[in-house]
Protein backbone atom coordinates (compact mmCIF):
# COMPACT_ATOMS: atom_id res chain seq x y z
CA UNK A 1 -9.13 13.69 15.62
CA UNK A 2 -5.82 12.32 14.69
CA UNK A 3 -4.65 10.28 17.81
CA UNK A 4 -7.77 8.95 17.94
CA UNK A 5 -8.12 7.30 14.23
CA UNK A 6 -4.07 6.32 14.78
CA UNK A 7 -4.88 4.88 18.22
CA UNK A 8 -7.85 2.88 16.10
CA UNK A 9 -5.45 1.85 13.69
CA UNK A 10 -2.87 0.47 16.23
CA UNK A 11 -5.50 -1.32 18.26
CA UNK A 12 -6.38 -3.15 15.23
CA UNK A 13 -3.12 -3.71 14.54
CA UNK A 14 -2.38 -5.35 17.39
CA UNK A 15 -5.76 -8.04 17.26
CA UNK A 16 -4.37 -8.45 13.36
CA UNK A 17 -0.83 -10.11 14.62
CA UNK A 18 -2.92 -12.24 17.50
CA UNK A 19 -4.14 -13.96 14.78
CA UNK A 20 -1.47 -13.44 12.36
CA UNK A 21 0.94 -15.73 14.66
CA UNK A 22 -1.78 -18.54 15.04
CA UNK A 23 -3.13 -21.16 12.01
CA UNK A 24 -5.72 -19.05 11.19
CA UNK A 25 -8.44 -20.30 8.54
CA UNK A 26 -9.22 -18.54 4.91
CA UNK A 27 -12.68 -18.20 3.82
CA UNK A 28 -13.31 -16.74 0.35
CA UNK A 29 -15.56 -14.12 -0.64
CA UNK A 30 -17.85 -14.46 -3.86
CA UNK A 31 -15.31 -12.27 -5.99
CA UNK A 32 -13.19 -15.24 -4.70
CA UNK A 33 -10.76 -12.41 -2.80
CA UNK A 34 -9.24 -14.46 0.84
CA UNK A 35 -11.21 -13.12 4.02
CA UNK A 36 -10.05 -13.99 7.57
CA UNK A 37 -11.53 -13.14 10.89
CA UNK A 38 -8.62 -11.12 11.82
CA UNK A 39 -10.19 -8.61 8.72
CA UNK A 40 -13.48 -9.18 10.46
CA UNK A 41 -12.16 -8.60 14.15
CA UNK A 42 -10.26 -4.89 12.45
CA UNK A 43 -13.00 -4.22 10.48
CA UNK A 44 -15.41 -4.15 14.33
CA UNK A 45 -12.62 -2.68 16.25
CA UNK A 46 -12.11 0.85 13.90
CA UNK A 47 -16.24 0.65 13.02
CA UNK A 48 -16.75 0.93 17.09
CA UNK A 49 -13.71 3.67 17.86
CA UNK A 50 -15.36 5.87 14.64
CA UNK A 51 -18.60 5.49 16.07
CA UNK A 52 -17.71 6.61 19.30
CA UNK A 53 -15.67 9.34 18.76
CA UNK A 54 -16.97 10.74 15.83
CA UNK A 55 -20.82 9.86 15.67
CA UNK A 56 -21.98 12.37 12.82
CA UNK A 57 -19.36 10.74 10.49
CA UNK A 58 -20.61 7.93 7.82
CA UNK A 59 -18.03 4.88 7.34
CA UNK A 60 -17.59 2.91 4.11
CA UNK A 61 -15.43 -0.18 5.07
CA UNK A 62 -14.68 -2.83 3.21
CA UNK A 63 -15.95 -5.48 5.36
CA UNK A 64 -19.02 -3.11 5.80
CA UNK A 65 -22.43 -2.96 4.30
CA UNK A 66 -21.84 -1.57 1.02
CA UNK A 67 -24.82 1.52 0.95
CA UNK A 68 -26.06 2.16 -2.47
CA UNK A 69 -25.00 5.22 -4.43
CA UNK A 70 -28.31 7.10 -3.44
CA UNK A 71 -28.26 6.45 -0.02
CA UNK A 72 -24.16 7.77 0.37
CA UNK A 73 -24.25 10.27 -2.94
CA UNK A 74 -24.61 13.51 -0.08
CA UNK A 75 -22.16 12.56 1.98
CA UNK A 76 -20.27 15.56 2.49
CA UNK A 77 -16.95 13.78 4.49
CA UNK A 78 -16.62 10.23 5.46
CA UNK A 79 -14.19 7.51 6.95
CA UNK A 80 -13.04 4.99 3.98
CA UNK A 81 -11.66 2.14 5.68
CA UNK A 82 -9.70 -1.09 4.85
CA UNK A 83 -9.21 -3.35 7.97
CA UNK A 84 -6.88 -5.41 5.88
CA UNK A 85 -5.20 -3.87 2.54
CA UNK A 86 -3.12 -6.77 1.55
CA UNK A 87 -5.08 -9.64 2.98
CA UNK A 88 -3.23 -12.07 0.39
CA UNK A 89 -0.05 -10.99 2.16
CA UNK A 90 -0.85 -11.36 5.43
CA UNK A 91 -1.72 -15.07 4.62
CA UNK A 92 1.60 -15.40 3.16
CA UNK A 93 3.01 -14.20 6.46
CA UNK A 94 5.25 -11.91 4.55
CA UNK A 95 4.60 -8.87 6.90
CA UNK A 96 3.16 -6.21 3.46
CA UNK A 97 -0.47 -5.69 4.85
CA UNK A 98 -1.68 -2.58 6.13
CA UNK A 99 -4.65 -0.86 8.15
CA UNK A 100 -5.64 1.93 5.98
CA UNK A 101 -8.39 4.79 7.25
CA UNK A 102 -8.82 7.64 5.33
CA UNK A 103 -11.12 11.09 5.94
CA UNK A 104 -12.77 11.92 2.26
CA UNK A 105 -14.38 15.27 2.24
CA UNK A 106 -16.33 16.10 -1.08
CA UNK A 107 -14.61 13.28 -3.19
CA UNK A 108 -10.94 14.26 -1.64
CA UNK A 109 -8.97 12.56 0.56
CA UNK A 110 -7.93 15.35 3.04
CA UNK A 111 -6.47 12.65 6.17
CA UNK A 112 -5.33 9.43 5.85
CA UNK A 113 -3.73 6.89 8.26
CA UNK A 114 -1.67 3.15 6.90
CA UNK A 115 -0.34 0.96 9.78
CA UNK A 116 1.68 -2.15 8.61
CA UNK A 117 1.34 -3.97 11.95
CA UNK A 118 4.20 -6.41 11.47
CA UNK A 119 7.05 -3.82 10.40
CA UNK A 120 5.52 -1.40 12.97
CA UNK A 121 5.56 1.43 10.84
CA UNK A 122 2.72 4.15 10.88
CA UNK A 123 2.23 6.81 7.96
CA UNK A 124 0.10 9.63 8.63
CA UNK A 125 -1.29 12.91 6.88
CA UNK A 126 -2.90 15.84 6.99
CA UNK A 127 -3.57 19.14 5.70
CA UNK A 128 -1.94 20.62 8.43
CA UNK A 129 1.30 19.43 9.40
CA UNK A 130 1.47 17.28 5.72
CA UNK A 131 2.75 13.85 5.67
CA UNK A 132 4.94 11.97 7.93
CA UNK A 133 6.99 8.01 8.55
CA UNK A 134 6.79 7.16 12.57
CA UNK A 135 8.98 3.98 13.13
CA UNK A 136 8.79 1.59 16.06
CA UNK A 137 5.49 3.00 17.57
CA UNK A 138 5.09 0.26 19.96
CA UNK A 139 8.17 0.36 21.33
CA UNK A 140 7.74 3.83 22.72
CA UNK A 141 4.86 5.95 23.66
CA UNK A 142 6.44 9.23 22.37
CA UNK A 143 5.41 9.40 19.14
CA UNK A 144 7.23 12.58 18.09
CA UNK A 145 10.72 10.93 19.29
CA UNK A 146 10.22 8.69 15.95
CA UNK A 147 8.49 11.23 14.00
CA UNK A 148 9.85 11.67 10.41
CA UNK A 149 8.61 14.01 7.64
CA UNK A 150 8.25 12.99 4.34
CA UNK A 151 9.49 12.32 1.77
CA UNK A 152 12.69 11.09 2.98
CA UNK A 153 14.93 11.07 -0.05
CA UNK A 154 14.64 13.01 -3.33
CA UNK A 155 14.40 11.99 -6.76
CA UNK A 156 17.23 11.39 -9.01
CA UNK A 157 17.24 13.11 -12.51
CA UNK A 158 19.41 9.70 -13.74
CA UNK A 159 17.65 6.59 -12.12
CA UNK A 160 13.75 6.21 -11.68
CA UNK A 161 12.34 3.43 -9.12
CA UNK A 162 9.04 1.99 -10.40
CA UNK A 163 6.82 -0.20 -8.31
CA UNK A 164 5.93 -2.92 -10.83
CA UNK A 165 6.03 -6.67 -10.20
CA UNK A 166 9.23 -8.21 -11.31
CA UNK A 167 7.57 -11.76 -11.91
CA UNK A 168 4.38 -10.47 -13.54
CA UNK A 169 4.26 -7.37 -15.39
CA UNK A 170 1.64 -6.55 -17.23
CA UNK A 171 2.10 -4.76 -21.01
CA UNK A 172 0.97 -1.86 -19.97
CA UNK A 173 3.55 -1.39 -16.99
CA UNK A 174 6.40 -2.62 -19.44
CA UNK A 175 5.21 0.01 -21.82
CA UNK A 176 5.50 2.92 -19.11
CA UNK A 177 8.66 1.47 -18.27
CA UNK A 178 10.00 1.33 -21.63
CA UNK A 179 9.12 5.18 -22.04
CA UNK A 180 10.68 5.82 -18.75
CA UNK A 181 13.82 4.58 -19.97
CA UNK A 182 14.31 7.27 -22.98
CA UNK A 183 14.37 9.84 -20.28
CA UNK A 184 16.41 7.72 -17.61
CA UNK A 185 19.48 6.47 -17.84
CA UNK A 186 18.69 3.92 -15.78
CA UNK A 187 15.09 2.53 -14.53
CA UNK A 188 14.59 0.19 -11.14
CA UNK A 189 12.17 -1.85 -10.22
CA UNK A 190 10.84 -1.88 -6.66
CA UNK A 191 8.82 -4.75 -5.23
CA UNK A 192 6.01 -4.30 -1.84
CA UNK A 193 2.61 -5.55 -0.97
CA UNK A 194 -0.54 -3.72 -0.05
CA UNK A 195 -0.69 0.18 0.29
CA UNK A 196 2.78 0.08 1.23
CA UNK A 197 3.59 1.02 -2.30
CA UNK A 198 1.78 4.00 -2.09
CA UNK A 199 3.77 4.77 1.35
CA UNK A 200 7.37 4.04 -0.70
CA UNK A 201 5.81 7.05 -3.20
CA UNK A 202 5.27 9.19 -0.56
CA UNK A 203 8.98 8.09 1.09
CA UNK A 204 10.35 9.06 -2.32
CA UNK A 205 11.97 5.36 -2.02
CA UNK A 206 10.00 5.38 -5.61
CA UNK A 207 9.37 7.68 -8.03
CA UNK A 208 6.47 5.77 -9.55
CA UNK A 209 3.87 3.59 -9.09
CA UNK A 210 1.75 2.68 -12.45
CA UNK A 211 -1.30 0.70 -11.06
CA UNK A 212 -2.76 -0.04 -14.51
CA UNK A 213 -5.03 -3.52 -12.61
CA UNK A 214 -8.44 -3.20 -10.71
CA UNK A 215 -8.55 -1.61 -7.19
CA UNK A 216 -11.46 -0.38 -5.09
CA UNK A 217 -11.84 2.68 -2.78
CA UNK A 218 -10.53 1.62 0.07
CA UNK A 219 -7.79 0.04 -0.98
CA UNK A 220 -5.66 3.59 -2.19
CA UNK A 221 -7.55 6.03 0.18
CA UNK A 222 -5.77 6.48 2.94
CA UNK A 223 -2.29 5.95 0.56
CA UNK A 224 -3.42 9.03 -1.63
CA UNK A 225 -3.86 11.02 1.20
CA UNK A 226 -0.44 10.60 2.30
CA UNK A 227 1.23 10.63 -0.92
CA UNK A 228 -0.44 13.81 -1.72
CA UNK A 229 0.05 15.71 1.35
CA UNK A 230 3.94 14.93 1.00
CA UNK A 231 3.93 16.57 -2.19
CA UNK A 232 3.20 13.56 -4.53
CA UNK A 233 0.24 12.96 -7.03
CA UNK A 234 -1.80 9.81 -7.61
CA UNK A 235 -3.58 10.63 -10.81
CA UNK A 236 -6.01 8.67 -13.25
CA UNK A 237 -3.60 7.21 -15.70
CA UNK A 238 -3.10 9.46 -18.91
CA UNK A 239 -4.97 12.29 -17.11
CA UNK A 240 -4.03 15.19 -15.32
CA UNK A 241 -6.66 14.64 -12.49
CA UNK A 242 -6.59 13.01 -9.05
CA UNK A 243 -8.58 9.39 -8.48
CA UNK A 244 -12.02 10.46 -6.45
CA UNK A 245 -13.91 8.70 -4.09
CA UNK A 246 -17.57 8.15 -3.15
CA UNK A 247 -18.07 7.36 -6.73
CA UNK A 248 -21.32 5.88 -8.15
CA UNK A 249 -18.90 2.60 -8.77
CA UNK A 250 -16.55 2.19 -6.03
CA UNK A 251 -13.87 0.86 -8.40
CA UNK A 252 -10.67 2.94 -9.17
CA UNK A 253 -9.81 3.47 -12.29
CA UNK A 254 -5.80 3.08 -13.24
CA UNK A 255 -4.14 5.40 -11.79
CA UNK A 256 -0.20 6.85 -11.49
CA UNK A 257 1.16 7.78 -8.33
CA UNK A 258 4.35 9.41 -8.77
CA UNK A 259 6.61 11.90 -6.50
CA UNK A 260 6.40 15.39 -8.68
């Protein structure tokens, strides 16, 4: 299963920066969020290399059709899919957009899979080897060569790295941050687009990421997986339980990913 959904993943990938080096046009959707074709041309590419490979499997993408609640509520397992996390970014050329396919089985994401196409980096995860970093995957086809298990540096009791926005933080961040800071003696903030700030987590590059704004499904799936399997937690904020998926509304609430 897994060099299959990777090999999806890097196809896309590689369609995404065709068009990411031309003047590609912006179309908006009706929740005003950018949509390009290169999130259309993904989107086809990892809906056709599911399909083939693993028929019996449902998808919910995000440039899908969106099935009602009744019609996915007994899906057992399913692909979650974002052709583009970080579409914003990869107008902006700034390289912080990802390809994100996760495996949910009963509300759990047990497999997950974020390329950032531009950096050439490739996170994967599973429940049987856990979570690993794989650098420069184009530039060799043996994949084990650049294989690297997370997380790649521990915590520090002193300093904690939080993934907040350093030009717009909300109150709520501040606030965490603030509390952070009687346990600390020093607090950092880190800056990254897309799922990639779930990927830092699972790095242990940062020891927190408070997400207290709207996300969907999609958009932390295949992230969760792989901070989770490297022995991280993304949790509902102020609760002691994990985000689920395949939820009647396929908004997240705020959650906390963190490294212990």
């Amino acid at each position: 299963m897994q060099q299959q959904v990777v090999q999806a993943a890097v196809e896309a990938g590689k369609e995404i920066m065709k068009i990411y080096e031309t003047d590609f046009e912006v179309e908006y959707k009706e929740d005003e969020s950018p949509l390009t074709v290169a999130d259309q041309r993904s989107h086809e590419i990892i809906k056709e290399a599911l399909q083939k490979n693993f028929p019996e499997i449902p998808i919910l993408s995000e440039e899908g059709s969106h099935l009602s609640y009744e019609e996915r509520k007994a899906w057992k397992e399913f692909w979650l899919v974002d052709p583009i996390d970080g579409t914003k970014e990869f107008i902006k050329k700034n390289g912080e957009f990802t390809v994100n396919i996760a495996l949910i089985r009963e509300g759990k994401p047990v497999f997950g899979v974020v390329y950032a196409p531009a950096l050439d980096d490739l996170y994967v995860a599973n429940e049987e080897q856990g979570a690993y970093k794989v650098k420069g995957l184009l530039s060799s086809d043996d994949v084990q060569a650049y294989k690297t298990k997370l997380p790649l540096e521990k915590s520090s009791d002193k300093v904690a790295r939080v993934i907040a926005s350093r030009s717009h933080m909300s109150e709520e961040t501040e606030a965490f941050i603030n509390q952070l800071k009687e346990t600390y003696d020093e607090v950092e903030t880190i800056s990254a687009g897309s799922s990639l700030k779930l990927c830092l987590v699972a790095e242990g590059k940062a020891d927190y990421y408070p997400r207290y704004a709207p996300t969907m499904e999609w958009d932390t799936g295949a992230g969760q997986a792989i901070v989770e399997l490297s022995g991280g937690k993304v949790d509902i904020a102020n609760e002691n339980s994990p985000l689920t998926y395949n939820k009647k509304n396929l908004r997240n609430p705020w959650f906390l990913a963190r490294r212990a």
